[in-house]
Protein backbone atom coordinates (compact mmCIF):
# COMPACT_ATOMS: atom_id res chain seq x y z
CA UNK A 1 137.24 53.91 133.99
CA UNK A 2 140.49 54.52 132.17
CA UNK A 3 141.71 51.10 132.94
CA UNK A 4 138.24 49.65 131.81
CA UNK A 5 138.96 51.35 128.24
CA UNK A 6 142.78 50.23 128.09
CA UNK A 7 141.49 46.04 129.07
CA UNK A 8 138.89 47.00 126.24
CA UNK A 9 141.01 47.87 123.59
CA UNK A 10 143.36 45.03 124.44
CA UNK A 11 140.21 43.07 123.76
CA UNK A 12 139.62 43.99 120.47
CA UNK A 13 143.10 43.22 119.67
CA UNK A 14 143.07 39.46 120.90
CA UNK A 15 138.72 38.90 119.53
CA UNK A 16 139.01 40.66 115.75
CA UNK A 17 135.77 38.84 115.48
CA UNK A 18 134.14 41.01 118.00
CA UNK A 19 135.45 44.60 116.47
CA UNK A 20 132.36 46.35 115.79
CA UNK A 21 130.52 45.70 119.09
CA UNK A 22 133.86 46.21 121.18
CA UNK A 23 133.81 49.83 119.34
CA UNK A 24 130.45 50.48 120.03
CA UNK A 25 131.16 49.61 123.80
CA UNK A 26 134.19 51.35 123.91
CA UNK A 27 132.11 54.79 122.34
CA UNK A 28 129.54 54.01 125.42
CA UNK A 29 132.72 53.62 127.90
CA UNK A 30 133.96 56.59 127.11
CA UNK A 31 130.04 58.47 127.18
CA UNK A 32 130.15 56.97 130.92
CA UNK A 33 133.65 58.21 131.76
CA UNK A 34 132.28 61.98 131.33
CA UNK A 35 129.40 61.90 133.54
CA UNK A 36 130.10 62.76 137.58
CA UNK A 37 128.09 61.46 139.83
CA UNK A 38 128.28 63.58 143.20
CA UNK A 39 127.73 62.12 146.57
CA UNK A 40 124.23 64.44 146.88
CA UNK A 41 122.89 62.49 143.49
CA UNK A 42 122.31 59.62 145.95
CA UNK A 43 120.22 59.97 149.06
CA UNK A 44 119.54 57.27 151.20
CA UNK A 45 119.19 56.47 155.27
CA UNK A 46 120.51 53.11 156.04
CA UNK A 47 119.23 51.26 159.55
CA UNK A 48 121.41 51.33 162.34
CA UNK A 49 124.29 47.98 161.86
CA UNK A 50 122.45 45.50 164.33
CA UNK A 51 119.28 46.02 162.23
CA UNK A 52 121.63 45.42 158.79
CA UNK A 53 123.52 42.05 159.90
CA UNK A 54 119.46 40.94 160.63
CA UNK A 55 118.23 41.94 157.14
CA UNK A 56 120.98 39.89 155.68
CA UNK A 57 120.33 36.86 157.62
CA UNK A 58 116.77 36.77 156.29
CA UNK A 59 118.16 37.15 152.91
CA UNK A 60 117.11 40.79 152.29
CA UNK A 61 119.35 43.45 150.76
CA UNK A 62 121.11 46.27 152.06
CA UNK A 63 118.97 49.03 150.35
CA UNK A 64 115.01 49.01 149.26
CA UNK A 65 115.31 50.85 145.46
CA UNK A 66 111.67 52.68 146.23
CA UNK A 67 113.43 54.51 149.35
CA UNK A 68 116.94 55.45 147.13
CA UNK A 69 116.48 59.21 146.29
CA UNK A 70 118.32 59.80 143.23
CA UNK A 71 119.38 62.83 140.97
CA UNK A 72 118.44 61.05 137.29
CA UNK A 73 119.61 64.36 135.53
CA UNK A 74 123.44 62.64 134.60
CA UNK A 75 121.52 59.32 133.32
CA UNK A 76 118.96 61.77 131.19
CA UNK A 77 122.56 63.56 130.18
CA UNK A 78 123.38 60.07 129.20
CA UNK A 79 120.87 58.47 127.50
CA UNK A 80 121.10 61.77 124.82
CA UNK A 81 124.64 61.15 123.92
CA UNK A 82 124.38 57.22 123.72
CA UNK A 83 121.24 58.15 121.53
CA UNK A 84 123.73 59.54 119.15
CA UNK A 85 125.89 56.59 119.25
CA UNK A 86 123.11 54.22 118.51
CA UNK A 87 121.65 56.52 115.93
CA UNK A 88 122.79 53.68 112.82
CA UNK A 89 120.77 51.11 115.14
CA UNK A 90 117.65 52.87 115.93
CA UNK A 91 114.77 51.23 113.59
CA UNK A 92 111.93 53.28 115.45
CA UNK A 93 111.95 57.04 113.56
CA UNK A 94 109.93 58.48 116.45
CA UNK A 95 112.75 57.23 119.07
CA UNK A 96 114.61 60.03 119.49
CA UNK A 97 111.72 62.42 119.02
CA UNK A 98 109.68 60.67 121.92
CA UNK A 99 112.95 60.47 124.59
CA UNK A 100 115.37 62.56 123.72
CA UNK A 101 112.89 66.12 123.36
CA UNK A 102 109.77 64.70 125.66
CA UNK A 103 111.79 64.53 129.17
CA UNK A 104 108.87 63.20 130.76
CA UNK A 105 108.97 60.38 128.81
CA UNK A 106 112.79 59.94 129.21
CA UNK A 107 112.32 60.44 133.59
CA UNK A 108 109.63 57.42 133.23
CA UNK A 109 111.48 55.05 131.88
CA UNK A 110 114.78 55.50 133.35
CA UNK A 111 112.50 55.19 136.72
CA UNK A 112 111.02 51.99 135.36
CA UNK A 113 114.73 50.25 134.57
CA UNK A 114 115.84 51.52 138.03
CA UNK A 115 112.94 49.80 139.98
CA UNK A 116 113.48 46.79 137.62
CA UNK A 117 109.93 46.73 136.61
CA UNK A 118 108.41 44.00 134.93
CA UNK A 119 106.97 45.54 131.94
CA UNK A 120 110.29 46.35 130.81
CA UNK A 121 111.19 42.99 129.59
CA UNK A 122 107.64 42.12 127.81
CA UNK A 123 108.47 40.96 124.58
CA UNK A 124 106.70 44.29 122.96
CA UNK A 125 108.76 46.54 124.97
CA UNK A 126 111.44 48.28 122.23
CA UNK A 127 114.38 47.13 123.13
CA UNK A 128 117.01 49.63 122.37
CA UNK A 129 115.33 52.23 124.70
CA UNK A 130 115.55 50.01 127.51
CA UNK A 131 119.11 48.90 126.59
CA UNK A 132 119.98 52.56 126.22
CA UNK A 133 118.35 53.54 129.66
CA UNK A 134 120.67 50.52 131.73
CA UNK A 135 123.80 51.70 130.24
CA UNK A 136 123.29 55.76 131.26
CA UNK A 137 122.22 54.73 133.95
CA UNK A 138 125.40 52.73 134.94
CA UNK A 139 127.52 55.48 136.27
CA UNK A 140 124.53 55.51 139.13
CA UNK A 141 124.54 52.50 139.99
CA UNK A 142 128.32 51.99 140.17
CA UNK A 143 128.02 55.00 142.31
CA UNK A 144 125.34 53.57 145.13
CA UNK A 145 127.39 50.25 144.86
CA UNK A 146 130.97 52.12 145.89
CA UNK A 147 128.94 54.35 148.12
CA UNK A 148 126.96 51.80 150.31
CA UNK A 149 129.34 48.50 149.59
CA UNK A 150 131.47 48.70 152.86
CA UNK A 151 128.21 47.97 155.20
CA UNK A 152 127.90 44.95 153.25
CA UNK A 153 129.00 41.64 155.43
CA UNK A 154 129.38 39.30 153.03
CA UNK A 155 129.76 36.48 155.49
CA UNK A 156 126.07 36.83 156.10
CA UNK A 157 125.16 36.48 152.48
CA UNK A 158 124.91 33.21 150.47
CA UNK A 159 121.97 34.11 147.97
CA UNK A 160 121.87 34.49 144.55
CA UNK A 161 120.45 37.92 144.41
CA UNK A 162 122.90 41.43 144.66
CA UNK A 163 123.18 42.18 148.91
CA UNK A 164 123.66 45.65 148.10
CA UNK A 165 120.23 46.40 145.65
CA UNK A 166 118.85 42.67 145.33
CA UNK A 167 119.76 42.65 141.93
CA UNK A 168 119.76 39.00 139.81
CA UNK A 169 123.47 38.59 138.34
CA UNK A 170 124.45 38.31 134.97
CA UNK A 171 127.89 37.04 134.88
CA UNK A 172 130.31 34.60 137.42
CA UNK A 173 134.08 34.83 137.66
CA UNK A 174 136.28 31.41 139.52
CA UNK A 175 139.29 33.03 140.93
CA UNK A 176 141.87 32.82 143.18
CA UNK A 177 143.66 30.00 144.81
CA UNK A 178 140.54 27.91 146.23
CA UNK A 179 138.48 28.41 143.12
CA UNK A 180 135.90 30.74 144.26
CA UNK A 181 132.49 31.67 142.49
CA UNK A 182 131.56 35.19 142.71
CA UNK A 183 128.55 36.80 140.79
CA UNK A 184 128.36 39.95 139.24
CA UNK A 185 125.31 41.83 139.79
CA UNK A 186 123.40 43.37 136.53
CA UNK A 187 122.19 46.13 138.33
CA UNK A 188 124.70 48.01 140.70
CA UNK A 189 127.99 45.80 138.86
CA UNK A 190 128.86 44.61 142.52
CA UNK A 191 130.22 41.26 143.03
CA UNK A 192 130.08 38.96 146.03
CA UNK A 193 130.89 35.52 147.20
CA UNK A 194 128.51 32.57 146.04
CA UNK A 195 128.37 28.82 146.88
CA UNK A 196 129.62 26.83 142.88
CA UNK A 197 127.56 23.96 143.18
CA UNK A 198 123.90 26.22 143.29
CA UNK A 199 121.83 28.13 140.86
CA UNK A 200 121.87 31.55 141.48
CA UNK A 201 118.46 31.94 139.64
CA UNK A 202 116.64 29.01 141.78
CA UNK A 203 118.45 27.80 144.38
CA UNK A 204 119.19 24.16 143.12
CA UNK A 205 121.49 22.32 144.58
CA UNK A 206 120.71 19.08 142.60
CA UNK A 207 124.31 18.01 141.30
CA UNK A 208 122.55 15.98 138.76
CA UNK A 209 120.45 18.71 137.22
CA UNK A 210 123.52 21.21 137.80
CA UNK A 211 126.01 21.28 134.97
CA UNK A 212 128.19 23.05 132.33
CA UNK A 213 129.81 23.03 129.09
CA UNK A 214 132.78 24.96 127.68
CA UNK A 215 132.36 26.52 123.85
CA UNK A 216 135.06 25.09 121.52
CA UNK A 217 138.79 26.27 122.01
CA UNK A 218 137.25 28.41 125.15
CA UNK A 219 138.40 26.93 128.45
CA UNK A 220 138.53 30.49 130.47
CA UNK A 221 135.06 30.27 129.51
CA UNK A 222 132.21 28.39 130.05
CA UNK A 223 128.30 28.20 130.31
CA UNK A 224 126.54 26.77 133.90
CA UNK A 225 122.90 25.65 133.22
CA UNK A 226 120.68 24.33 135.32
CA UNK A 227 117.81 21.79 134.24
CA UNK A 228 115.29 22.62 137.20
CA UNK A 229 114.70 26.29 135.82
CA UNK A 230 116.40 26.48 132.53
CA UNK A 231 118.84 29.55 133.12
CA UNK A 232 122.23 29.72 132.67
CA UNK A 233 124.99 32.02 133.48
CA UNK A 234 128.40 32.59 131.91
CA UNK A 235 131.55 31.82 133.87
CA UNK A 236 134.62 33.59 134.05
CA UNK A 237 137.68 31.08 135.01
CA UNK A 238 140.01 33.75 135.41
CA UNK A 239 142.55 31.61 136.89
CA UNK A 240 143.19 30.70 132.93
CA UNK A 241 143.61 33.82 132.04
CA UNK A 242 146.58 36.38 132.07
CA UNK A 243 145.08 39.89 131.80
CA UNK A 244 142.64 41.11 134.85
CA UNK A 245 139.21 40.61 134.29
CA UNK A 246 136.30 42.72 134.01
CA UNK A 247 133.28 41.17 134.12
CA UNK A 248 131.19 44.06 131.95
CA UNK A 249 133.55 43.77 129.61
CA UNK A 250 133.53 40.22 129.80
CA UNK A 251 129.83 40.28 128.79
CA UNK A 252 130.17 42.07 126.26
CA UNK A 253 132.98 40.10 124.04
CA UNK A 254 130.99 37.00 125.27
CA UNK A 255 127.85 37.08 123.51
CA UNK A 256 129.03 33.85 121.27
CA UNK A 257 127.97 31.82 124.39
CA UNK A 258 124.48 33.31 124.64
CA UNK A 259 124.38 32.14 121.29
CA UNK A 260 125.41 28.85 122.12
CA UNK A 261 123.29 28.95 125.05
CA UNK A 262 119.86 29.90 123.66
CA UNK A 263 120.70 27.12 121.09
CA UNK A 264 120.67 24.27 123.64
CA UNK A 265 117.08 25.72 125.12
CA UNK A 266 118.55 27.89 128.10
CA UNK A 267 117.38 31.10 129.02
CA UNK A 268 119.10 34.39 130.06
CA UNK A 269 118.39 36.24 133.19
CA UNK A 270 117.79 39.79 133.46
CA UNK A 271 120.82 41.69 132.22
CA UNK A 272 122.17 44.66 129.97
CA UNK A 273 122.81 42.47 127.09
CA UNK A 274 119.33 40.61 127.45
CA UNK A 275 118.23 43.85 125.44
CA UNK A 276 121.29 44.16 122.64
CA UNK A 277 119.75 43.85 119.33
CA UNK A 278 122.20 41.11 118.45
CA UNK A 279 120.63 40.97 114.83
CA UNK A 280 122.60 44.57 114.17
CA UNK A 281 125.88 43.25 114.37
């Protein structure tokens, strides 16, 4: 976590543009950095490692959320000091009164964000809550990804979904010698191997429909769409680029290219971000 805030701050020297968000992230950084997250928080029996290598050839995760027990109690911890952070952003006067005092409340939606339910992204749902909920509960997930990550084969995985939670991603990175895709899930934050020329959101493989399209000055960066289901995903080249990456950061000082993105008619998968109230900053 401490080298997450140092990249960060080196990022809001080089993107002055990007200042007030990058401060706001690096407040919620530093919010995460606090919480512990203790190996009884997550409880979960995994199948035997015959029965493992067989769920990922059929294309199905490591774990089933419904059967991860988890302690929610450092995400409810959370989601009260990020409350305080957001407080200059929070248009709903009953917001904190309803989540941060009425715990109920708080346990069901934190449950609803970590079972990725639908409802959550209806265009009613109030999206500061939600976007509030992902980020406490981030440490988490970044725990049950480190925890469970090493019984992942990723030579039996080529699907665009996370093979640790089944997560969609929400951010690529090209790296290395060979030029390698790998996607970054928006749930658990792990990252594994993908095929370039296919859409992680559909499967196309259509070179035709498949392209891309760098912003203006941006080569490190650039936007794959796909014209079969209209998504697109940002793409880190970090072969262009001489600091490390990280790819939540990444997202965040990014957001230009969603811009760009939503402009040409392409639409954003499921991800943190997909609930920022942009219009604040």
């Amino acid at each position: 976590m401490n080298t997450h805030i140092e990249h960060l701050n080196k990022v809001i020297e080089k993107k002055p543009a990007y200042k007030e968000l990058l401060n706001l992230y690096l407040k919620i950084l530093e919010e995460q950095k606090k919480i512990e997250i203790e190996n009884k928080d997550i409880s979960y029996e995994l199948e035997s490692v015959e029965i493992i290598k067989q769920k990922m050839r059929q294309g199905l995760p490591l774990l089933d959320r419904k059967r991860i027990e988890v302690n929610f109690e450092p995400a409810k911890v959370l989601f009260r000091q990020l409350v305080e952070i957001f407080k200059e952003k929070i248009e709903n006067t009953n917001f904190q009164e309803i989540y941060s005092t009425q715990d109920g409340k708080l346990d069901e939606l934190l449950k609803k964000i970590f079972l990725d339910k639908e409802e959550i992204y209806a265009p009613t749902e109030d999206r500061l809550p939600v976007l509030i909920g992902k980020l406490s509960l981030q440490p988490l997930t970044r725990a049950i990804a480190g925890k469970f990550k090493s019984s992942v084969d990723q030579k039996l995985w080529q699907n665009g979904y996370c093979p640790i939670c089944g997560g969609k991603p929400d951010i690529a990175e090209i790296k290395g010698e060979e030029g390698k895709k790998y996607l970054h899930c928006s749930f658990c934050g792990y990252e594994w191997l993908y095929k370039r020329l296919t859409c992680p959101y559909c499967g196309n493989t259509d070179h035709q429909t498949l392209s891309y399209f760098y912003a203006e000055n941006e080569e490190s960066y650039r936007i794959d769409t796909c014209e079969k289901c209209k998504h697109y995903i940002k793409t880190v080249d970090s072969r262009k680029l001489t600091e490390p990456v990280n790819l939540d950061i990444e997202d965040w000082c990014t957001i230009h290219l969603d811009f760009i993105a939503a402009g040409k008619g392409y639409q954003k998968e499921k991800s943190t971000l997909f609930f920022t109230p942009l219009e604040s900053f």
